[in-house]
Protein backbone atom coordinates (compact mmCIF):
# COMPACT_ATOMS: atom_id res chain seq x y z
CA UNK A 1 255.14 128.63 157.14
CA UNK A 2 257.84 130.19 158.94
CA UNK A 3 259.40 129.56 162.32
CA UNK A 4 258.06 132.77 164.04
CA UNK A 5 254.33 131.82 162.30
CA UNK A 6 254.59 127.93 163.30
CA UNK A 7 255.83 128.94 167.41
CA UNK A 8 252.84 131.70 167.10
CA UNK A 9 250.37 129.02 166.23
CA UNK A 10 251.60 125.97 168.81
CA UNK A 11 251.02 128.42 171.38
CA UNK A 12 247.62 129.95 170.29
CA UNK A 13 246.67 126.47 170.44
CA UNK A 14 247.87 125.51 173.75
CA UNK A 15 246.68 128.70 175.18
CA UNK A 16 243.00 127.70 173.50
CA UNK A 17 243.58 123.51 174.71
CA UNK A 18 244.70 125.14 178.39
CA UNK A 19 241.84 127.94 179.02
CA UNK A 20 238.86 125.80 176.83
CA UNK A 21 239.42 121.81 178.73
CA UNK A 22 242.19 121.96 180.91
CA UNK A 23 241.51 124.67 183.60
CA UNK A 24 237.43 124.53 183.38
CA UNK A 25 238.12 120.37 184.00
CA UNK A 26 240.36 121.31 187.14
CA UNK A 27 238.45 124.84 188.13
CA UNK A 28 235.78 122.41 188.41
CA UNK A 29 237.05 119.85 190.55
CA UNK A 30 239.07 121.72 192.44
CA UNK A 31 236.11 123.98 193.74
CA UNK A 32 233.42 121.11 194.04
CA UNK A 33 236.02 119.13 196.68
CA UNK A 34 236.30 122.32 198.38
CA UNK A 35 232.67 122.45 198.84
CA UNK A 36 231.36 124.95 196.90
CA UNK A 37 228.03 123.91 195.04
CA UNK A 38 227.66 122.50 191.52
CA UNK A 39 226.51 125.58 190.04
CA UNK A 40 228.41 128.05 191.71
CA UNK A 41 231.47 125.72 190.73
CA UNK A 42 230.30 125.34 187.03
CA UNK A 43 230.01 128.90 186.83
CA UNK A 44 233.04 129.87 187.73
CA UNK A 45 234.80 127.10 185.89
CA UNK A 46 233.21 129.29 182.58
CA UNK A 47 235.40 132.27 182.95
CA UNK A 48 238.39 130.75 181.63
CA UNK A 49 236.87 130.69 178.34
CA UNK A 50 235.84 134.27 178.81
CA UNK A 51 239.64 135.17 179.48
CA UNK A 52 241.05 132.96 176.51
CA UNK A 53 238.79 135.58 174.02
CA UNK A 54 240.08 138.64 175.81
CA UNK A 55 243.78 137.51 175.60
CA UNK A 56 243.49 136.43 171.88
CA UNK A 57 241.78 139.97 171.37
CA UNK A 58 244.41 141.62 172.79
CA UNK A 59 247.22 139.51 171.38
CA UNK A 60 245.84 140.54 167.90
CA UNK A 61 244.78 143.76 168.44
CA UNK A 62 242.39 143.98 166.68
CA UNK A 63 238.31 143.48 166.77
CA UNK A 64 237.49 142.01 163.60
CA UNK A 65 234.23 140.42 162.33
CA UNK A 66 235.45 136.90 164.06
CA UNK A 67 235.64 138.82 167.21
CA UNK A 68 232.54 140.68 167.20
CA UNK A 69 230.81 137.21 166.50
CA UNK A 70 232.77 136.04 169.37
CA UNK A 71 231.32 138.90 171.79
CA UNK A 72 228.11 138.36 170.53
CA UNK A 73 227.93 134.13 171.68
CA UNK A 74 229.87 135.36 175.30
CA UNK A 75 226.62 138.25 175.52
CA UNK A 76 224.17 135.19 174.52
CA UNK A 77 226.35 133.00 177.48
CA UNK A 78 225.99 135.48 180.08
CA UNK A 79 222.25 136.24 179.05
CA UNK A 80 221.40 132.72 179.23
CA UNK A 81 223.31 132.08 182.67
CA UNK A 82 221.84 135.05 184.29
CA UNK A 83 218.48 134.80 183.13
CA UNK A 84 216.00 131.99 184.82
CA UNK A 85 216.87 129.57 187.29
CA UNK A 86 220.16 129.11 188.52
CA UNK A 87 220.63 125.20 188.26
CA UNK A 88 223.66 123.47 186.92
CA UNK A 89 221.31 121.82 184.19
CA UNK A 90 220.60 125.22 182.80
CA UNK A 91 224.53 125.62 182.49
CA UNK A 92 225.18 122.51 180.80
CA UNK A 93 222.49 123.08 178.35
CA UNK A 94 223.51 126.92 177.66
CA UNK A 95 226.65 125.65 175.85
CA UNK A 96 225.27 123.25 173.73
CA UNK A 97 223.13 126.11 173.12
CA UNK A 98 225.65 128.66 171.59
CA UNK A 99 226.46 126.15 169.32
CA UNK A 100 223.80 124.99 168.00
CA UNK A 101 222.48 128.70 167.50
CA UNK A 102 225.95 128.69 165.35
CA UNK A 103 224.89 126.13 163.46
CA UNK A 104 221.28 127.46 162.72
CA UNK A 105 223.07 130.74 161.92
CA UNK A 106 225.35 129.21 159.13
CA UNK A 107 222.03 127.25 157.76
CA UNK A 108 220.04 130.43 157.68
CA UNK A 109 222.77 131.81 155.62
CA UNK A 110 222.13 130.00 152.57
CA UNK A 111 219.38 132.21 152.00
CA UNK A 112 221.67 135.42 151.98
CA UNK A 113 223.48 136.09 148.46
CA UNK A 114 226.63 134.61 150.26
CA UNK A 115 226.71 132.66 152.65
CA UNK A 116 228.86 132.39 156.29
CA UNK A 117 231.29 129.95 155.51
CA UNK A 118 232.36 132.57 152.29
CA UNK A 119 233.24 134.95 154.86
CA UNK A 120 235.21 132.06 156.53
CA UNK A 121 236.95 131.03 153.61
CA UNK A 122 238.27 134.51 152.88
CA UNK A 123 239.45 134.96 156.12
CA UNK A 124 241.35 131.39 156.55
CA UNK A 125 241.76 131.17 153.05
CA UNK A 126 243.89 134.39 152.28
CA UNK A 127 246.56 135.88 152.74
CA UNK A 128 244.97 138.82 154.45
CA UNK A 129 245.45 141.08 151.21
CA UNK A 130 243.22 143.52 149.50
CA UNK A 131 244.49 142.05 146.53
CA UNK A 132 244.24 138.39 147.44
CA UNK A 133 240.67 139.34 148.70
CA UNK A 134 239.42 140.27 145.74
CA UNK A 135 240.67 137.26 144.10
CA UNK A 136 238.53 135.33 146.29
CA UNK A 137 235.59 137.53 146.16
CA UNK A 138 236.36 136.83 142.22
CA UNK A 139 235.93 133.14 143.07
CA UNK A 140 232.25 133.74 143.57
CA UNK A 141 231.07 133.82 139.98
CA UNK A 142 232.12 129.99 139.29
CA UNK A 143 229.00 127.89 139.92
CA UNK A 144 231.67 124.85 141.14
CA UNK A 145 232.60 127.39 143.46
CA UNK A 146 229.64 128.60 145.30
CA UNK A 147 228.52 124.80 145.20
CA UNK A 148 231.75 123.97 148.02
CA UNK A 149 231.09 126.88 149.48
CA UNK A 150 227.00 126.39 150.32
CA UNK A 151 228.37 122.39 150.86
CA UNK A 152 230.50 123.52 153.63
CA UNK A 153 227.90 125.75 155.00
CA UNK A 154 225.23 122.98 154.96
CA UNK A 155 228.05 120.44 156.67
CA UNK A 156 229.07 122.78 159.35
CA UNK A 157 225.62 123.68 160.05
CA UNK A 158 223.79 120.39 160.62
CA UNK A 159 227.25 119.21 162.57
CA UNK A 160 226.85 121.90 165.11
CA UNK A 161 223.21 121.35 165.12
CA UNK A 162 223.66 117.64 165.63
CA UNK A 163 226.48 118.22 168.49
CA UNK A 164 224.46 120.79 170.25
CA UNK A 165 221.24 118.07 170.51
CA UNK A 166 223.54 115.36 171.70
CA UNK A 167 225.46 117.71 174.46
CA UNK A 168 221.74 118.59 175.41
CA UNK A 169 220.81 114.94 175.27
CA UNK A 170 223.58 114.33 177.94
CA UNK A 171 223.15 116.66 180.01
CA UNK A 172 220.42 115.10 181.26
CA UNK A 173 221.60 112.09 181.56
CA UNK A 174 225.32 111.99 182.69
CA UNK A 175 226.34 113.45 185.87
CA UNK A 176 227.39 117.11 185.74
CA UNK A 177 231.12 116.25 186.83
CA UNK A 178 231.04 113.98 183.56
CA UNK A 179 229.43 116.85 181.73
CA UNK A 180 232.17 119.42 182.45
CA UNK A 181 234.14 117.15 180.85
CA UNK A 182 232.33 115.92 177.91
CA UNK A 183 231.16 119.89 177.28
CA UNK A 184 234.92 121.00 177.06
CA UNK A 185 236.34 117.99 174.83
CA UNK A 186 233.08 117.40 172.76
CA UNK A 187 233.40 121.24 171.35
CA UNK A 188 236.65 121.01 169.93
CA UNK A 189 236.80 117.34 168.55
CA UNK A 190 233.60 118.61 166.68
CA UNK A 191 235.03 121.78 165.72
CA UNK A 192 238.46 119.56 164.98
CA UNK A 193 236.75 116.90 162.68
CA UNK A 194 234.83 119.37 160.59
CA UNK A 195 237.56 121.64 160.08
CA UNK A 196 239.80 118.14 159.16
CA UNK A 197 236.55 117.67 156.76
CA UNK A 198 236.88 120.90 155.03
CA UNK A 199 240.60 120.82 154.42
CA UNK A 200 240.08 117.38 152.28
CA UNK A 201 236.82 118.30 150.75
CA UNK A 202 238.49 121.69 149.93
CA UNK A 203 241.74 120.23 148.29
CA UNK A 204 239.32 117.51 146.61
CA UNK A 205 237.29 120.15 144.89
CA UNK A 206 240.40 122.46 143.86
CA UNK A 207 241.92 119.06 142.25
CA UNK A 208 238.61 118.67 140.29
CA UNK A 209 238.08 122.22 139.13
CA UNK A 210 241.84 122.60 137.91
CA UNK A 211 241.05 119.11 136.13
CA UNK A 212 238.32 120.47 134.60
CA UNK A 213 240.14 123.89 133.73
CA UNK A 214 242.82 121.67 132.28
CA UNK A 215 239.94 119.62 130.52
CA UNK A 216 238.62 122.72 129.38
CA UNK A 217 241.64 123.85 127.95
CA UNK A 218 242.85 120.52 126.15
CA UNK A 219 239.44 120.49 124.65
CA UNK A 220 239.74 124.27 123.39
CA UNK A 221 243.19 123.31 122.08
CA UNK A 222 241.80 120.69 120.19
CA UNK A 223 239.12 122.59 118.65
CA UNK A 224 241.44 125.06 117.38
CA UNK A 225 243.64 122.14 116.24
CA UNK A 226 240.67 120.95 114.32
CA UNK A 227 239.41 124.39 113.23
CA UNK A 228 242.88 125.15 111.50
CA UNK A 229 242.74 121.63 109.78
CA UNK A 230 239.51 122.50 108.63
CA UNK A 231 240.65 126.43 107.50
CA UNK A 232 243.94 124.63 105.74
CA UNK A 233 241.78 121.92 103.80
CA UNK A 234 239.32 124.78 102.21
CA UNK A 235 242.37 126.83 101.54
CA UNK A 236 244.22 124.10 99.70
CA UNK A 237 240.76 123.38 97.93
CA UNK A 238 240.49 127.07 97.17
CA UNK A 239 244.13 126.67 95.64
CA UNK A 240 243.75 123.61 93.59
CA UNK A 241 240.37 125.11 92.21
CA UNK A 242 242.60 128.12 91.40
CA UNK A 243 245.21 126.45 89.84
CA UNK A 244 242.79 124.29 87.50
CA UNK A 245 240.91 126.96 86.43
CA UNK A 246 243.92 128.51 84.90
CA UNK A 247 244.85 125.61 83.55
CA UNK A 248 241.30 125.75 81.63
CA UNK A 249 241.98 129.16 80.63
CA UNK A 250 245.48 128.32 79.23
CA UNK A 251 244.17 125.65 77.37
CA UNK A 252 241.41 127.64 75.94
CA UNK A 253 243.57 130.44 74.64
């Protein structure tokens, strides 16, 4: 990675760590000493995130199909915010929401010919290439490969599932100063252990499928080996059979 990519990437992060937890944590406070009610103070605290998606979408420049499904959880947000009664209950639980829908979206996947994390692995896992694209589309007719692929789907579907019922869970139970908290941290350590997860179970399964390529081709060596032992014994039989039968017909004349 070079210096320019590694600086880019420290302060994507910080920029995502600062507008995610720190500011909604402080927004939060901040406004709820000065008065102002829980939910009004909740829902303001939510625009941060809001901004941190506009400023990575103009930083890149581009909308592409990470974005769009991006937009599409901020519309679901708002709908959910807006919609019903305004309590501060409602706003703790519409988070936990989005996420889980996330992770009923990735298990509903499985059923398409490919499912969601494919699309994630070609865009993390590439270089950004048409060429290197199709190399991992190319991936697709291994069954090894499409077996990591639908295991990383299942994994980060249940997870979000499971972290989405246990924000919910919470929310009714902790106080919603706690819950501001909890909401912003819990998100990311999730989102941090699985994607920890699928870096080892991704360089576990490319060290057993290039044993098993190596396998494969040590064990196609061999049968050639073999094959050409076999193809030099019948041709040395052929030869000695050959060689005696003109012998015979020497003798005979």
């Amino acid at each position: 990675m070079s210096e320019r990519s590694g600086t880019s990437s420290a302060l994507g992060w910080a920029l995502t760590i600062t507008f995610n937890i720190v500011l909604p944590i402080l927004t939060y406070g901040r406004l709820t000493d000065a008065g102002w009610s829980e939910f009004s103070a909740l829902l303001l605290s939510g625009v941060w995130p809001v901004l941190d998606t506009a400023i990575t979408l103009a930083w890149r420049r581009k909308v592409d199909e990470f974005a769009v499904i991006t937009l599409v959880f901020l519309v679901i947000t708002v709908v959910v915010t807006v919609v019903g009664p305004h309590s501060t209950r409602l706003l703790l639980v519409k988070d936990s929401a989005v996420t889980g829908l996330f992770g009923v979206v990735c298990l509903a996947s499985l059923l398409a010919p490919r499912p969601l994390m494919f699309y994630f692995g070609r865009k993390f896992g590439t270089d950004g290439t048409k060429e290197d694209a199709e190399r991992f589309d190319g991936l697709w007719q291994y069954e090894g490969f499409r077996h990591v692929i639908r295991t990383m789907t299942v994994v980060w579907g249940v997870g979000y599932v499971l972290e989405a019922l246990t924000r919910i869970g919470l929310s009714y139970k902790l106080s919603t100063a706690t819950m501001v908290t909890v909401n912003s941290v819990m998100a990311y350590a999730v989102t941090g252990v699985l994607i920890a997860w699928t870096i080892l179970y991704g360089r576990r399964a490319a060290a057993r499928g290039k044993e098993r390529a190596r396998s494969a081709v040590e064990a196609e060596a061999a049968e050639a080996e073999a094959q050409a032992a076999e193809n030099a014994e019948v041709k040395n039989a052929e030869v000695a059979e050959n060689a005696e039968a003109t012998q015979d017909a020497q003798a005979g004349g």
